[in-house]
N, C-alpha and C. Protein backbone atom coordinates (compact mmCIF):
# COMPACT_ATOMS: atom_id res chain seq x y z
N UNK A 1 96.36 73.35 102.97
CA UNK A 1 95.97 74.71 103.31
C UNK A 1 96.58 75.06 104.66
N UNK A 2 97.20 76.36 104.76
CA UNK A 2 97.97 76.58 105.96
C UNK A 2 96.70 77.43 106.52
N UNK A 3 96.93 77.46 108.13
CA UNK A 3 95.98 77.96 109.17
C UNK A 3 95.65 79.72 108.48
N UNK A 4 96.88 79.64 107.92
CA UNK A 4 96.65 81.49 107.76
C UNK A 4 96.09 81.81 106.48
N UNK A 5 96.10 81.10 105.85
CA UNK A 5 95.51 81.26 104.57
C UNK A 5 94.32 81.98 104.42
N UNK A 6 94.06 83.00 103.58
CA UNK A 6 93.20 83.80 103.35
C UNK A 6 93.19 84.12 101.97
N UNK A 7 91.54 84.60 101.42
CA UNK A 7 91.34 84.49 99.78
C UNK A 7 92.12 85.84 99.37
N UNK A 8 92.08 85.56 98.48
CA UNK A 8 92.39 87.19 97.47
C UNK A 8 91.97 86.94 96.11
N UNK A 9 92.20 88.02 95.28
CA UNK A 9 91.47 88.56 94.25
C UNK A 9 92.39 87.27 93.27
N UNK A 10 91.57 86.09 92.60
CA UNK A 10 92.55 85.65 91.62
C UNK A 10 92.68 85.76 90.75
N UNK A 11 93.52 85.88 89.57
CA UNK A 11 94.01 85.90 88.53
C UNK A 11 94.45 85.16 87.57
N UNK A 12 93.47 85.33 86.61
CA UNK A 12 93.44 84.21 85.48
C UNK A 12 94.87 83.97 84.84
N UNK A 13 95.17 83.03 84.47
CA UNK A 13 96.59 83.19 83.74
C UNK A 13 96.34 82.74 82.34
N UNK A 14 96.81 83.15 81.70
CA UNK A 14 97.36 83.15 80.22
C UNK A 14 97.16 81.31 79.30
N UNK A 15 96.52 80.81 78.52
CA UNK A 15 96.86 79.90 78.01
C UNK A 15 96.43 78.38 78.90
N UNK A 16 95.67 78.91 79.70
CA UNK A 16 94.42 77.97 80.68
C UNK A 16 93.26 78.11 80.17
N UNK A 17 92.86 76.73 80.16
CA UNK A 17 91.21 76.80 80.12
C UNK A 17 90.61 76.79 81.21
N UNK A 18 89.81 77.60 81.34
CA UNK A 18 88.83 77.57 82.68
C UNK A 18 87.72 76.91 82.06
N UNK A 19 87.19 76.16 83.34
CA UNK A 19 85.16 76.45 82.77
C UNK A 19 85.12 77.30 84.14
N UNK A 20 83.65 78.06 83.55
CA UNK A 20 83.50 79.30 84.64
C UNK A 20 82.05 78.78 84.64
N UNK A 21 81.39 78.78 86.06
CA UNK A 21 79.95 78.38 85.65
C UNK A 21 79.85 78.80 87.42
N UNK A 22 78.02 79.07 87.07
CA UNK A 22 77.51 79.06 88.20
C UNK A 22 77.26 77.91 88.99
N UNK A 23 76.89 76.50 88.31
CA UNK A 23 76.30 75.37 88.50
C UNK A 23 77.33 74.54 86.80
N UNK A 24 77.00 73.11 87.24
CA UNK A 24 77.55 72.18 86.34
C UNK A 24 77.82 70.87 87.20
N UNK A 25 78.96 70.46 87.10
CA UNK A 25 79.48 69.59 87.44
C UNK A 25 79.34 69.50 89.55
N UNK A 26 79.46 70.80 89.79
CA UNK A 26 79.02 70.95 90.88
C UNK A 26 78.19 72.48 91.35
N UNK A 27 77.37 71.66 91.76
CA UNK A 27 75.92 72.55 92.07
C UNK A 27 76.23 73.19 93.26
N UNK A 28 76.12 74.42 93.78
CA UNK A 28 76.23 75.09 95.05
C UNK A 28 74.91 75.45 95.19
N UNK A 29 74.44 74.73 96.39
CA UNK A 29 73.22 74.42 97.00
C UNK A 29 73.12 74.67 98.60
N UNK A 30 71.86 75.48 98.91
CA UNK A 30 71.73 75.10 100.71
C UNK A 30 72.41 74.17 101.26
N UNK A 31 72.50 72.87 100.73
CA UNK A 31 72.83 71.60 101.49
C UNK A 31 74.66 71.62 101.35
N UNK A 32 75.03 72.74 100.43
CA UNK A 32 76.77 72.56 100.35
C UNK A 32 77.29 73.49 100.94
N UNK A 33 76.12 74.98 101.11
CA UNK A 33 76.85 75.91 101.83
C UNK A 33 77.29 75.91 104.10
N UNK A 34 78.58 76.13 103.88
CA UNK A 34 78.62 76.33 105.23
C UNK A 34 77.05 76.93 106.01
N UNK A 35 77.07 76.46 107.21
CA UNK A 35 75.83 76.93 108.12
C UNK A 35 75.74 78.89 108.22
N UNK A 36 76.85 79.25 108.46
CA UNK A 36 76.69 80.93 108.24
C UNK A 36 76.99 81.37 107.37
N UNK A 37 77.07 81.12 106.24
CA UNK A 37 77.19 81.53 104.65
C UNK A 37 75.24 81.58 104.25
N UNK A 38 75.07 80.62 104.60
CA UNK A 38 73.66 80.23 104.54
C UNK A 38 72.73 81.46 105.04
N UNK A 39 73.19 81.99 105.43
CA UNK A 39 72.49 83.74 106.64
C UNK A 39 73.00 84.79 106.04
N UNK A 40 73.52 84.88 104.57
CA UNK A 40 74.34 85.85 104.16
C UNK A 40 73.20 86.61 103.21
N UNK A 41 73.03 87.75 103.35
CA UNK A 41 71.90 88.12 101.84
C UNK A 41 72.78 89.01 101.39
N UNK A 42 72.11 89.85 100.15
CA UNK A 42 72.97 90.55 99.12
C UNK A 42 73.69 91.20 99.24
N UNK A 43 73.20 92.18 100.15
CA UNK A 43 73.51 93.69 100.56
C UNK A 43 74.75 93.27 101.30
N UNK A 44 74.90 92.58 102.05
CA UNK A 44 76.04 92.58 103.13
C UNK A 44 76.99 91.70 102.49
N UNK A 45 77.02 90.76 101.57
CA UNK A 45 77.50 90.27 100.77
C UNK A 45 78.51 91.23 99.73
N UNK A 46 78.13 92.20 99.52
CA UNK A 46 78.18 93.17 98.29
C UNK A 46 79.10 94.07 99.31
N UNK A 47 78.83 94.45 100.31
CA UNK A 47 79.39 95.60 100.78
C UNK A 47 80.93 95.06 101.41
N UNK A 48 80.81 93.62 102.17
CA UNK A 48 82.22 92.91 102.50
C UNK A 48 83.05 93.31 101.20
N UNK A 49 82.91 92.08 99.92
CA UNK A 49 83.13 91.87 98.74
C UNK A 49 83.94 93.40 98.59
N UNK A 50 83.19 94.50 98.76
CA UNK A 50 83.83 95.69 98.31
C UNK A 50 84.77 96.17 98.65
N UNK A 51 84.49 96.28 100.17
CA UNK A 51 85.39 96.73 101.14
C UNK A 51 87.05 95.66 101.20
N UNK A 52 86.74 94.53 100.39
CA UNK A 52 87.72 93.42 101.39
C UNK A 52 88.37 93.31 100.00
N UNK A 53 87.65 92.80 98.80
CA UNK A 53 88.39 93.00 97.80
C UNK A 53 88.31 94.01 96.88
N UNK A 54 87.70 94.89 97.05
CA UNK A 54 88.02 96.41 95.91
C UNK A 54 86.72 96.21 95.18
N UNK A 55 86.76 97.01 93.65
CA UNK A 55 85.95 97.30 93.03
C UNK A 55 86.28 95.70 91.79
N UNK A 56 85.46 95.21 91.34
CA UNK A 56 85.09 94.27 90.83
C UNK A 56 86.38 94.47 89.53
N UNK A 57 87.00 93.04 89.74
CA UNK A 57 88.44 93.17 88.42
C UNK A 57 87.96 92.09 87.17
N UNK A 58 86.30 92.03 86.78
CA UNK A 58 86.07 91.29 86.02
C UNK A 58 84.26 91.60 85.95
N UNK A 59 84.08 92.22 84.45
CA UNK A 59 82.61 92.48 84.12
C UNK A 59 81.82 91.53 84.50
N UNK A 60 80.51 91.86 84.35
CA UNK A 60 79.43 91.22 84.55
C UNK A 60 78.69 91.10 83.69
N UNK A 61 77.24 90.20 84.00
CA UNK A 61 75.87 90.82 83.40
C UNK A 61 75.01 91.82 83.88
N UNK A 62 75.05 92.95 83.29
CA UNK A 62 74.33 94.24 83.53
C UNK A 62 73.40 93.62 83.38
N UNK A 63 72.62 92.81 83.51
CA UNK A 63 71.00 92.57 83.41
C UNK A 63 71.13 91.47 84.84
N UNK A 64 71.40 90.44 84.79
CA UNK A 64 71.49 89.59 86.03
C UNK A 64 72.20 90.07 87.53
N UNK A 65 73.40 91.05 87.25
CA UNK A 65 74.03 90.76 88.17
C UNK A 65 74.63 92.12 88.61
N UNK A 66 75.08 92.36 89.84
CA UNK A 66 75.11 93.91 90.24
C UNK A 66 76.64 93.55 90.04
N UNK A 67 77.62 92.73 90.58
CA UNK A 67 78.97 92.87 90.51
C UNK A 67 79.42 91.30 90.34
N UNK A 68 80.87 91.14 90.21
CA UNK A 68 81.33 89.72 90.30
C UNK A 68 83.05 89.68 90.53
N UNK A 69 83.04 88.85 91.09
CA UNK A 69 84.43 88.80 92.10
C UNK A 69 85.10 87.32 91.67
N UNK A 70 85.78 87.34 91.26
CA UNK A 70 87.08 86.05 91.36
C UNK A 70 87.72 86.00 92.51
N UNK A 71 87.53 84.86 93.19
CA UNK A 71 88.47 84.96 94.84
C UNK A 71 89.36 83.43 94.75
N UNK A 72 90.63 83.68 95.34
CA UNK A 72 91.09 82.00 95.06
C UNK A 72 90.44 81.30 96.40
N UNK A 73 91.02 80.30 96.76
CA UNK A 73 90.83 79.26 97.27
C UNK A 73 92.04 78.21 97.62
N UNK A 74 92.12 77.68 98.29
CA UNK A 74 93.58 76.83 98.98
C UNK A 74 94.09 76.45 98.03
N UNK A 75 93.07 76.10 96.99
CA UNK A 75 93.54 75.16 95.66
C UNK A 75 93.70 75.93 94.28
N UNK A 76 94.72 76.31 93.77
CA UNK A 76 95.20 77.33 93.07
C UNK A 76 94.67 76.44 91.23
N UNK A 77 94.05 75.86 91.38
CA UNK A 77 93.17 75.45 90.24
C UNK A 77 91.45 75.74 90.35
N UNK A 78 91.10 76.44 91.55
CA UNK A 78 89.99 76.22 91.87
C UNK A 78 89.82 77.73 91.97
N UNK A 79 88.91 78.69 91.80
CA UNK A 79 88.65 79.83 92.61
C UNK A 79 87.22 79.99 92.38
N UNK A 80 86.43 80.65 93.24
CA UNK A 80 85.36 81.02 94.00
C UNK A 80 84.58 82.64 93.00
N UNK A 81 83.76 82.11 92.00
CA UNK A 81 83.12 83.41 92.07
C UNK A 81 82.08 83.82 92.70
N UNK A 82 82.23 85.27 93.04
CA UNK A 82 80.95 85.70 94.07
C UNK A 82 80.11 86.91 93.46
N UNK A 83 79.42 86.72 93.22
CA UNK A 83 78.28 87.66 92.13
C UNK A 83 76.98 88.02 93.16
N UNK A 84 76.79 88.79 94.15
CA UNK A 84 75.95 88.95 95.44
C UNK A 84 74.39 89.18 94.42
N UNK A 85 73.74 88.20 94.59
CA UNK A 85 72.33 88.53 93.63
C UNK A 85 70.98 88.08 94.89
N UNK A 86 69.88 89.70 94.31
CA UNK A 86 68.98 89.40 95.19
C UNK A 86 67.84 87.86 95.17
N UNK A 87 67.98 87.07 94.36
CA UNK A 87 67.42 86.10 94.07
C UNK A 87 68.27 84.73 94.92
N UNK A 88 68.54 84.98 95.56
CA UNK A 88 69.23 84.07 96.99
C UNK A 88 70.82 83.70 97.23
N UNK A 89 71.11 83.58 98.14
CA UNK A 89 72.81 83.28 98.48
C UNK A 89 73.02 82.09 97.59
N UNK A 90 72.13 80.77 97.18
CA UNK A 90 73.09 79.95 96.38
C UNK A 90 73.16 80.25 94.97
N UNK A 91 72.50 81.52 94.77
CA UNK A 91 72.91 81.62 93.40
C UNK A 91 73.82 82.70 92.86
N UNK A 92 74.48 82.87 94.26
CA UNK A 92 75.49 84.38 94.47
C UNK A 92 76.78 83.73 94.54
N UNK A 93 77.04 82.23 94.01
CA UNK A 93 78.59 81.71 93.91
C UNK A 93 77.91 80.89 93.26
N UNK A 94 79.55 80.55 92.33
CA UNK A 94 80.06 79.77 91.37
C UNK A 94 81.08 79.64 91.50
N UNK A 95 81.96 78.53 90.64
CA UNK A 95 83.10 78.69 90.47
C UNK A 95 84.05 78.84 88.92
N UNK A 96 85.49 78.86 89.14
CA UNK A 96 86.33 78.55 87.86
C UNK A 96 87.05 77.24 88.28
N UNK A 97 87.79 76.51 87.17
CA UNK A 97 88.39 75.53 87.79
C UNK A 97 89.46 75.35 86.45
N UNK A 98 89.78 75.01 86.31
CA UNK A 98 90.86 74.70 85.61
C UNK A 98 90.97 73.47 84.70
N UNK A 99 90.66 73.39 83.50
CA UNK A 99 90.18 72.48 82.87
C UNK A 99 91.25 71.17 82.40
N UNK A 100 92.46 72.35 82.65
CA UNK A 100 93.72 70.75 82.09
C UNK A 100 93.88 69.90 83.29
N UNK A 101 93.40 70.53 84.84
CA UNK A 101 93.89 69.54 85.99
C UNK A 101 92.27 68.78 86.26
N UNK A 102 91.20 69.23 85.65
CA UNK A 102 90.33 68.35 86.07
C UNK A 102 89.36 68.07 84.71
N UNK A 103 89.87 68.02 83.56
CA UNK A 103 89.37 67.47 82.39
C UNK A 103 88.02 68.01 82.07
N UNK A 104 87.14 67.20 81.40
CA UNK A 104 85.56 67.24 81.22
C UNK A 104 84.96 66.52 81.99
N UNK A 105 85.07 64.87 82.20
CA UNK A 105 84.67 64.41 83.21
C UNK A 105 84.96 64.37 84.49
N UNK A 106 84.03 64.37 85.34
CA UNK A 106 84.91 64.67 86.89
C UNK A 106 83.95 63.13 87.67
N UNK A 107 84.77 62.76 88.46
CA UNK A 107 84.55 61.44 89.31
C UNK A 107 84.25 62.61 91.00
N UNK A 108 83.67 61.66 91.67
CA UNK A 108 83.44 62.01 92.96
C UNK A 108 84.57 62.61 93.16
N UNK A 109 85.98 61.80 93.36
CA UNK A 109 86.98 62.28 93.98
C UNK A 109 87.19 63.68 93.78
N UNK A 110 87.26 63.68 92.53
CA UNK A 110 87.36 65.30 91.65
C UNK A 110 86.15 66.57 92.42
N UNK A 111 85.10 66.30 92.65
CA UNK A 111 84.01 66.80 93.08
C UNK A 111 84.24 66.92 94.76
N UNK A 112 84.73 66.35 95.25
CA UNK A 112 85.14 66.26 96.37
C UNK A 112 85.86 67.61 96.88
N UNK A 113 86.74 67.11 96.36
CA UNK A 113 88.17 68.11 95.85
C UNK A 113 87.72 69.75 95.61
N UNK A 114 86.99 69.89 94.79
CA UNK A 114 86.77 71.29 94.18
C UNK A 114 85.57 71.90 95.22
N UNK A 115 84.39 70.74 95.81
CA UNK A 115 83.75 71.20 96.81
C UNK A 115 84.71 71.56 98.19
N UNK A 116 85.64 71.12 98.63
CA UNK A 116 86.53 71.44 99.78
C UNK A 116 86.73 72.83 99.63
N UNK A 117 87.36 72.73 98.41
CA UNK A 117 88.03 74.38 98.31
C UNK A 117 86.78 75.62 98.37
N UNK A 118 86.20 75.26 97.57
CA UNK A 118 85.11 76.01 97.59
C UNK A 118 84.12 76.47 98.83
N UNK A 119 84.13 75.23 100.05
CA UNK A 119 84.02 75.90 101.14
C UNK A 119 84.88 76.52 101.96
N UNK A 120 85.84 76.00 101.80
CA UNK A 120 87.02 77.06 102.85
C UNK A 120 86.82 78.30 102.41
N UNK A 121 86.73 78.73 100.52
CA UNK A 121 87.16 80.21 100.17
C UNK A 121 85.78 80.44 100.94
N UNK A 122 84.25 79.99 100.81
CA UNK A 122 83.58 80.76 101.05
C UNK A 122 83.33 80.81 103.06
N UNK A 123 83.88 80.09 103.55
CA UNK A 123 84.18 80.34 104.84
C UNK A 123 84.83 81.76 105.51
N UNK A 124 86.17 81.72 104.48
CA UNK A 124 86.56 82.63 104.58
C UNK A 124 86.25 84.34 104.41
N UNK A 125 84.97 84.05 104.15
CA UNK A 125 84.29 85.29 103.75
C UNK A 125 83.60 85.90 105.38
N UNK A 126 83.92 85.06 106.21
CA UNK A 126 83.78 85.23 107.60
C UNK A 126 84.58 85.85 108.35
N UNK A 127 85.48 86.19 107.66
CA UNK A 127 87.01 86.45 108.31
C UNK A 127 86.45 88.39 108.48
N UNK A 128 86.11 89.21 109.61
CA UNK A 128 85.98 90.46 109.75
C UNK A 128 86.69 90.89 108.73
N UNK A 129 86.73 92.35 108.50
CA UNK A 129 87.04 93.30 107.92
C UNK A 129 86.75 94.14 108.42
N UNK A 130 87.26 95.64 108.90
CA UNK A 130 86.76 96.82 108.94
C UNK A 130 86.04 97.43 108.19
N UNK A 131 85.08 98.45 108.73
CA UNK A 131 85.05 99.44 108.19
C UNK A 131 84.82 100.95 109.44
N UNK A 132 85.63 101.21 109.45
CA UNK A 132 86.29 102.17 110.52
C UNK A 132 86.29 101.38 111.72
N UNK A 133 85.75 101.42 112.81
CA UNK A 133 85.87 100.40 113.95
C UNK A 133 84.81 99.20 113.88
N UNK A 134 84.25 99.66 112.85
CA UNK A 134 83.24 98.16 113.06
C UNK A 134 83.27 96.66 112.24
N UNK A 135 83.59 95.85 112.76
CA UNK A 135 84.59 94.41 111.96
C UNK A 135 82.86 94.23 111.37
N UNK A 136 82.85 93.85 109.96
CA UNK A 136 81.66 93.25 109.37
C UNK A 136 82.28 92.08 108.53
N UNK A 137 81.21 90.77 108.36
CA UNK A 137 81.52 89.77 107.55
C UNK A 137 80.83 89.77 106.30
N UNK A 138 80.60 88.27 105.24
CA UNK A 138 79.80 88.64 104.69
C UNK A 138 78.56 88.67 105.17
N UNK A 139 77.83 87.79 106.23
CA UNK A 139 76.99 88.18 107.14
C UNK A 139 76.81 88.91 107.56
N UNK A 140 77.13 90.33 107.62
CA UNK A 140 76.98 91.42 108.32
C UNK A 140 77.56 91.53 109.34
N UNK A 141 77.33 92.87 110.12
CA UNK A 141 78.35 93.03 111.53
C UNK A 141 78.62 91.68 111.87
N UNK A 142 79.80 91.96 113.15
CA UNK A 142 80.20 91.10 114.06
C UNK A 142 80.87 91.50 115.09
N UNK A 143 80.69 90.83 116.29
CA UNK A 143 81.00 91.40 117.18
C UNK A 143 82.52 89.98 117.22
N UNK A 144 82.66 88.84 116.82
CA UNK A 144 83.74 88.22 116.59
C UNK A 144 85.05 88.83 115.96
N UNK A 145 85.82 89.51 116.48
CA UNK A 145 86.86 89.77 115.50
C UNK A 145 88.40 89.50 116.22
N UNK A 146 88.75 87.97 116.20
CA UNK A 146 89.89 87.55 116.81
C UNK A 146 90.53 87.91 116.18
N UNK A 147 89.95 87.27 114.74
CA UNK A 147 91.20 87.05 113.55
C UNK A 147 90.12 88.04 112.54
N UNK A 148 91.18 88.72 111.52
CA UNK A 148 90.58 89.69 110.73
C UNK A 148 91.41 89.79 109.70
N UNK A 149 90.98 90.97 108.48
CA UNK A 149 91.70 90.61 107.48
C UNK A 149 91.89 92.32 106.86
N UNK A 150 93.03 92.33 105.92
CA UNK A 150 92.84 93.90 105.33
C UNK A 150 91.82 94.34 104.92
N UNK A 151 91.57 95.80 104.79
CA UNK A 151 90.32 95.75 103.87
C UNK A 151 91.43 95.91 102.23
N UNK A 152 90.77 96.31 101.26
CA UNK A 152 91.51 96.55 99.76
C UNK A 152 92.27 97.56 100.28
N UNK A 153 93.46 97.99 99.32
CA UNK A 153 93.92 98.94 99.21
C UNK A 153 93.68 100.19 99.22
N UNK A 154 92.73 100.36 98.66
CA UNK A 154 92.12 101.65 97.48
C UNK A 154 90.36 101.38 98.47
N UNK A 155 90.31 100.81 99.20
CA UNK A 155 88.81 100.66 99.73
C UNK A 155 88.17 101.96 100.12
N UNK A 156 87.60 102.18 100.06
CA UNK A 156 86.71 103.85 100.47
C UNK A 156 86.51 105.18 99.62
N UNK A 157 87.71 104.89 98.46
CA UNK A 157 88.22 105.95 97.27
C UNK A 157 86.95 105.67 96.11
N UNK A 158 86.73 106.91 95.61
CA UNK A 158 85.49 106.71 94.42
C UNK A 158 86.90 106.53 92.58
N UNK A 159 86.02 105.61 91.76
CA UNK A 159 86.73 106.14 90.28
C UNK A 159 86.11 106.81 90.13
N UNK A 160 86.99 107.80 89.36
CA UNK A 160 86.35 109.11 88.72
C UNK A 160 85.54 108.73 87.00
N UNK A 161 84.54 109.25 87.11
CA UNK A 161 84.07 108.92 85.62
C UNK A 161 84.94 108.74 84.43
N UNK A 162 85.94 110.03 84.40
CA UNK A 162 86.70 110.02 83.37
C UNK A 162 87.81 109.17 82.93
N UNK A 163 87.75 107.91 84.04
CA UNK A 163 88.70 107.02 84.02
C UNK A 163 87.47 105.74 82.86
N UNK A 164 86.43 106.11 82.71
CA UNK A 164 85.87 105.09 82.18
C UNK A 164 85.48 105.68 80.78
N UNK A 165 85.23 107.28 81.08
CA UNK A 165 85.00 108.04 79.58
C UNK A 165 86.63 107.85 78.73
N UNK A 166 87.50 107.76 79.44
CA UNK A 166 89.07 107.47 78.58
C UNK A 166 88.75 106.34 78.02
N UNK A 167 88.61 105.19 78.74
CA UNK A 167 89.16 103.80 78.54
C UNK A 167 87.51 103.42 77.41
N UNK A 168 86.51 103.62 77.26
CA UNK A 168 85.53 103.20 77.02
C UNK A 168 84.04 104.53 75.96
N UNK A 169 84.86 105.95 76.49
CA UNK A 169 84.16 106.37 75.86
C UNK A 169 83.28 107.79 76.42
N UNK A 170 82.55 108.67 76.35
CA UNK A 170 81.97 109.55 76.78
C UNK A 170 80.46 108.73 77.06
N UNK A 171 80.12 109.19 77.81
CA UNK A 171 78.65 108.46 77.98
C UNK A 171 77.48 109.36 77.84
């Protein structure tokens, strides 16, 4: 992982198996999350997420879950989902992983491995962002902003309904 490295939105590719899970093979728990990830609740979670990577490029559960985010991670077999839910920060990540580089069974080493990445991406959720002059993390404000990051492209712009009545239907 180079010093500059920062997450972005990842993208599934074609003819991979993922497993996608909240929990499994490795559990994201109080005891795995970084110390200020650990201070993160929904709302400010949800509003980074928005601002930093856009509007959500992958459905959800309309009953469990308000949004959900694919983010990579150093390790381009590994990426970070972030689903901001009011029922606590460890149950607001999961991951994907890539099933031909780490099989069905996984050994410590393997677990090791996929826990690393998984804290850097969610470290990186520390990294400021604007929103007009004020740098916020997923923790909320900050008055830290050495190092910072774009917000999305398209961040602040509404979709128009009719982009969803085309693609999906009149409601």
């Amino acid at each position: 992982m180079g010093e500059n490295w920062q997450a972005e939105n990842f993208e599934f590719k074609k003819n991979i198996n993922y497993e996608n899970a909240g929990g499994g093979f490795v559990w994201i728990n109080k005891e795995f999350l970084p110390d200020e990830i650990k201070k993160v609740e929904y709302g400010n979670l949800f509003a980074y997420m928005y601002r930093r990577f856009g509007i959500p490029q992958h459905g959800s559960d309309s009953h469990k879950e308000i949004a959900n985010w694919y983010i990579t991670t150093p390790n381009s077999n590994v990426a970070l989902r972030v689903s901001p839910r009011p029922s606590g920060i460890s149950h607001s990540f999961g991951y994907v992983i890539n099933l031909g580089v780490y099989g069905d069974r996984f050994n410590e080493q393997q677990k090791s491995i996929v826990k690393k990445a998984l804290v850097s991406a969610m470290s990186d959720l520390l990294t400021p962002v604007y929103v007009r002059d004020v740098p916020i993390t997923a923790a909320g404000r900050t008055e830290d902003h050495e190092t910072e990051c774009d917000s999305w492209l398209w961040a602040g712009y509404g979709v128009p309904v009719e982009h969803f009545e085309e693609k999906f239907g009149e409601i």
